[in-house]
N, C-alpha and C. Protein backbone atom coordinates (compact mmCIF):
# COMPACT_ATOMS: atom_id res chain seq x y z
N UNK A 1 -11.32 24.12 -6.89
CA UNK A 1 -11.46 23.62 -5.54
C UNK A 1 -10.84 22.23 -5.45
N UNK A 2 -9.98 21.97 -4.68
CA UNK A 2 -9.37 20.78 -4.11
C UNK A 2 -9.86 19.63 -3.20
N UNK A 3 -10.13 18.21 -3.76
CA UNK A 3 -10.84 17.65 -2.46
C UNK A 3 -10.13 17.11 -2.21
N UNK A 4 -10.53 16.71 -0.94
CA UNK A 4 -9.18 15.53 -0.29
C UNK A 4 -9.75 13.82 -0.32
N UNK A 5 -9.13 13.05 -0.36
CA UNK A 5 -9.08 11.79 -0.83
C UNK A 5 -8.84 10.50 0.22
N UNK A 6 -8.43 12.00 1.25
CA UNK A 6 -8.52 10.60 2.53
C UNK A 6 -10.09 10.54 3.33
N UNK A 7 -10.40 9.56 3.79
CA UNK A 7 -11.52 9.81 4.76
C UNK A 7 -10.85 9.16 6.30
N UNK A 8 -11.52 10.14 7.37
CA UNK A 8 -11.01 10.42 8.24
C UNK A 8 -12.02 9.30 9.58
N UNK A 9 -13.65 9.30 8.60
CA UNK A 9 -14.28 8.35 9.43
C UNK A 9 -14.55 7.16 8.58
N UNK A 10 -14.93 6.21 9.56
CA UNK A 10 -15.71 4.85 8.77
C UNK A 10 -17.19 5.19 8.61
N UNK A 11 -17.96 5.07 7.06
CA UNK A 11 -19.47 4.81 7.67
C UNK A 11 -20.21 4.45 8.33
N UNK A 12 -21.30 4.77 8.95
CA UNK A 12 -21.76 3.81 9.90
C UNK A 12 -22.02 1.94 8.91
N UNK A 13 -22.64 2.16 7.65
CA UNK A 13 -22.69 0.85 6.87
C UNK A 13 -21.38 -0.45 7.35
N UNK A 14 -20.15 0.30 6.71
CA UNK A 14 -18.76 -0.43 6.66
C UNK A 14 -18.98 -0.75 7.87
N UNK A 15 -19.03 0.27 9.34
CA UNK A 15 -18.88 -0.07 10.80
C UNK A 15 -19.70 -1.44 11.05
N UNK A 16 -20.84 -1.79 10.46
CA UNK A 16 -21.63 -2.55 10.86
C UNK A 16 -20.47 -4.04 10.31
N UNK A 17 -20.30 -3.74 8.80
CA UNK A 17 -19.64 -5.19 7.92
C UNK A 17 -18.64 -5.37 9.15
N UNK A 18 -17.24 -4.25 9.18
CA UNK A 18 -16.80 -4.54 10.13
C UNK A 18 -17.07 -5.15 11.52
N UNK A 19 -17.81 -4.63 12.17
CA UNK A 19 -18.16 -5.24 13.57
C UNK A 19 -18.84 -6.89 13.66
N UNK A 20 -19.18 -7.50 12.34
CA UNK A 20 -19.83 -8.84 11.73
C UNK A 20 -18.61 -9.38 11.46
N UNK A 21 -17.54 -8.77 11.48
CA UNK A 21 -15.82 -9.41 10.43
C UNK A 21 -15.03 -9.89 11.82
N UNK A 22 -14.83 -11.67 11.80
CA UNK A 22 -13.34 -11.70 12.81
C UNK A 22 -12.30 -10.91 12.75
N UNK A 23 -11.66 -11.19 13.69
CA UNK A 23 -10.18 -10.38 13.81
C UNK A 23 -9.50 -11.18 12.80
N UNK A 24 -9.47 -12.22 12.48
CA UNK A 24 -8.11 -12.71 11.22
C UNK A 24 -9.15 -12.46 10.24
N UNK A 25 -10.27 -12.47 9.63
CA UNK A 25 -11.00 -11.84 8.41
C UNK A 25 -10.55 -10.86 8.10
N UNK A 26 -10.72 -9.79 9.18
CA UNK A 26 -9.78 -8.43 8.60
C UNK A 26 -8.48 -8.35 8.77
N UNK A 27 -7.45 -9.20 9.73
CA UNK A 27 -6.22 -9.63 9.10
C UNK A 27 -6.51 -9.87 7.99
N UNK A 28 -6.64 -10.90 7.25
CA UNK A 28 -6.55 -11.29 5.75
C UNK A 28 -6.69 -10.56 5.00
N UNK A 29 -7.71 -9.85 5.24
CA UNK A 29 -8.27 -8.34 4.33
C UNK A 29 -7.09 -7.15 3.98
N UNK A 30 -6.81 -6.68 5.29
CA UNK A 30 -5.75 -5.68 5.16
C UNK A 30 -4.43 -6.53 4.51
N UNK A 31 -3.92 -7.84 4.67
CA UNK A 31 -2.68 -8.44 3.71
C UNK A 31 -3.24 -8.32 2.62
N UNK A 32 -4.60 -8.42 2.34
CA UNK A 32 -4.83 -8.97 0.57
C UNK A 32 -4.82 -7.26 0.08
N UNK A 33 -5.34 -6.49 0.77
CA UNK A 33 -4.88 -5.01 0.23
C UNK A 33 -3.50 -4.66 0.25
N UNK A 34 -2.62 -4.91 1.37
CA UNK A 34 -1.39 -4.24 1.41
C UNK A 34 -0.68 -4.99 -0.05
N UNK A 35 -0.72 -6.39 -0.01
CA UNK A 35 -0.06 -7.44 -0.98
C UNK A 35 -0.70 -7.14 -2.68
N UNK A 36 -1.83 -6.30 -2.87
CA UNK A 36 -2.21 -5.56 -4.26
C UNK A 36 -1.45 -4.60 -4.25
N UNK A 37 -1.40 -3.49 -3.02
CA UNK A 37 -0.94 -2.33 -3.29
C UNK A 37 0.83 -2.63 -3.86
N UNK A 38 0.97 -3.36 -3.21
CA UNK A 38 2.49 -3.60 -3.28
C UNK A 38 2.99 -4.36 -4.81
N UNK A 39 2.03 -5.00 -5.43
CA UNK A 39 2.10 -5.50 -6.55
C UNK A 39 2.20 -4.40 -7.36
N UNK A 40 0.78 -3.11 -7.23
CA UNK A 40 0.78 -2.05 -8.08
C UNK A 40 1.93 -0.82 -8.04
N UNK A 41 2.61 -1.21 -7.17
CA UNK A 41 3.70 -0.13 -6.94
C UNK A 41 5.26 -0.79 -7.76
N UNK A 42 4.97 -1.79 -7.45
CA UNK A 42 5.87 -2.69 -7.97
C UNK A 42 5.96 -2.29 -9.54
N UNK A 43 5.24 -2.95 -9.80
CA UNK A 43 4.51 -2.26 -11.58
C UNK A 43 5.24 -1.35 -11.97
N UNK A 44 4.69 0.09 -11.55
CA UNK A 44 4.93 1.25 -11.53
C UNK A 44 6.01 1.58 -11.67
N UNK A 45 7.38 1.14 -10.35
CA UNK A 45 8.22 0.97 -10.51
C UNK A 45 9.36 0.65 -11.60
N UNK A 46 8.60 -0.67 -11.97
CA UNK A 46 9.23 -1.42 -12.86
C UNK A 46 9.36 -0.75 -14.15
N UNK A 47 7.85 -0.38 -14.23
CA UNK A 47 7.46 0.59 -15.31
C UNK A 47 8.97 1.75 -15.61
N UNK A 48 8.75 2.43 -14.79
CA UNK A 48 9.75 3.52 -14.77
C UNK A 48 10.97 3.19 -14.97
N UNK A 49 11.79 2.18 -14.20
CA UNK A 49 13.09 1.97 -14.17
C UNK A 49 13.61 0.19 -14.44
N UNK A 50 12.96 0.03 -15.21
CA UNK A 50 13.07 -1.36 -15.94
C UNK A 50 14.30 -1.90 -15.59
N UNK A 51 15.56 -0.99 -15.74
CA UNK A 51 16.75 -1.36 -15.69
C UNK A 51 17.40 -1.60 -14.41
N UNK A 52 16.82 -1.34 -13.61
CA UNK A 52 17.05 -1.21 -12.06
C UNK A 52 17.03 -3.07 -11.37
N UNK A 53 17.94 -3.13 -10.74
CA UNK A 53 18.26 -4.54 -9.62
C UNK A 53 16.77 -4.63 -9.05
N UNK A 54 16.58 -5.76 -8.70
CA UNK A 54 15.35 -6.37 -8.27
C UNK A 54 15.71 -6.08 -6.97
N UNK A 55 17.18 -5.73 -6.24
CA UNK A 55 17.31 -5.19 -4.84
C UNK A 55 16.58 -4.02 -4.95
N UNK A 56 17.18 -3.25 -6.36
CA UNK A 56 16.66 -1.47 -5.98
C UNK A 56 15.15 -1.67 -6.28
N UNK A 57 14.81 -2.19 -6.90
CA UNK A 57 13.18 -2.09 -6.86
C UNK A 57 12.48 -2.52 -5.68
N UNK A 58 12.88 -3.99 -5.04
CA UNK A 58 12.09 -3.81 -3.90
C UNK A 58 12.37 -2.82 -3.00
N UNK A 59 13.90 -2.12 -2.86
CA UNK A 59 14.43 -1.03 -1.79
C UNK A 59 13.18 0.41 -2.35
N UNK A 60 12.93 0.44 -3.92
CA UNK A 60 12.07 1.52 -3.55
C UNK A 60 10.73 1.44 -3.53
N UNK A 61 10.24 -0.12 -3.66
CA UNK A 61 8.96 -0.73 -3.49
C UNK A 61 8.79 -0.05 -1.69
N UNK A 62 9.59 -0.45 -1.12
CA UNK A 62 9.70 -0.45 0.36
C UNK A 62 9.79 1.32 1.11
N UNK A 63 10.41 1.86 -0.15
CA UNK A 63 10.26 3.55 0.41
C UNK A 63 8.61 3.59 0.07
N UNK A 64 8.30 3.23 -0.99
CA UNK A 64 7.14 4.24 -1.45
C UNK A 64 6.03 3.53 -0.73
N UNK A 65 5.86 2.58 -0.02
CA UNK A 65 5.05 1.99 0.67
C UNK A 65 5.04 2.32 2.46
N UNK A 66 5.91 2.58 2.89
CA UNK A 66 6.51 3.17 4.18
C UNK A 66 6.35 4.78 3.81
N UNK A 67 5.64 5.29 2.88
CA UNK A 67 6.00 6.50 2.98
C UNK A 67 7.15 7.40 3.38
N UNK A 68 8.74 6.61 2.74
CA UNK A 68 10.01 7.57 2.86
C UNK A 68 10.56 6.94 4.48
N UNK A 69 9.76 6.31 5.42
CA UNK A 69 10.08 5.98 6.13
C UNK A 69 11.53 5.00 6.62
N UNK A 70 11.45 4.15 5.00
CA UNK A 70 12.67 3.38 4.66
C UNK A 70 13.34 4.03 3.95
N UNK A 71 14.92 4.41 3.96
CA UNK A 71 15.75 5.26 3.43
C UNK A 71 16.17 4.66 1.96
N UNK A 72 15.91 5.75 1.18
CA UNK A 72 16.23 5.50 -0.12
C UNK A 72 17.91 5.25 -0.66
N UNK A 73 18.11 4.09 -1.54
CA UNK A 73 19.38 4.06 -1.73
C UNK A 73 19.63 4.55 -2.94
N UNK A 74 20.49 5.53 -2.86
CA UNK A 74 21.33 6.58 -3.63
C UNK A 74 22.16 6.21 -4.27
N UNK A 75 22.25 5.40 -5.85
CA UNK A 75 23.21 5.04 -6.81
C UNK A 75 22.51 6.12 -8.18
């Protein structure tokens, strides 16, 4: 059996932290997540293709974070 990994609602708990959180608190929040995720992809990246331009890594830092949305460059 397969579960899925997204959740589709907020708890009511989180709803509450949230609704107690300014609007730039959770600005800050969502940069300090996007700016980890992007570190850990980075990694990953790096991991894999060590040899690769610091252009092509951020170019596929930038696909795999956009979900394909940013076009991959083909060398």
């Amino acid at each position: 059996m397969k579960t899925s990994h997204y959740i589709d609602q907020i708890d009511r708990h989180m709803a509450r932290v949230l609704a107690c959180t300014s609007e730039c608190a959770r600005l800050q929040a969502g940069f300090r997540m996007w700016t980890a995720a992007r570190s850990v992809i980075r990694a990953a990246v790096l991991a894999d293709h060590g040899d690769w331009s610091r252009e092509r890594v951020d170019r596929e830092v930038a696909v795999r974070l956009s979900k394909g949305l940013v076009a991959r460059v083909v060398n």
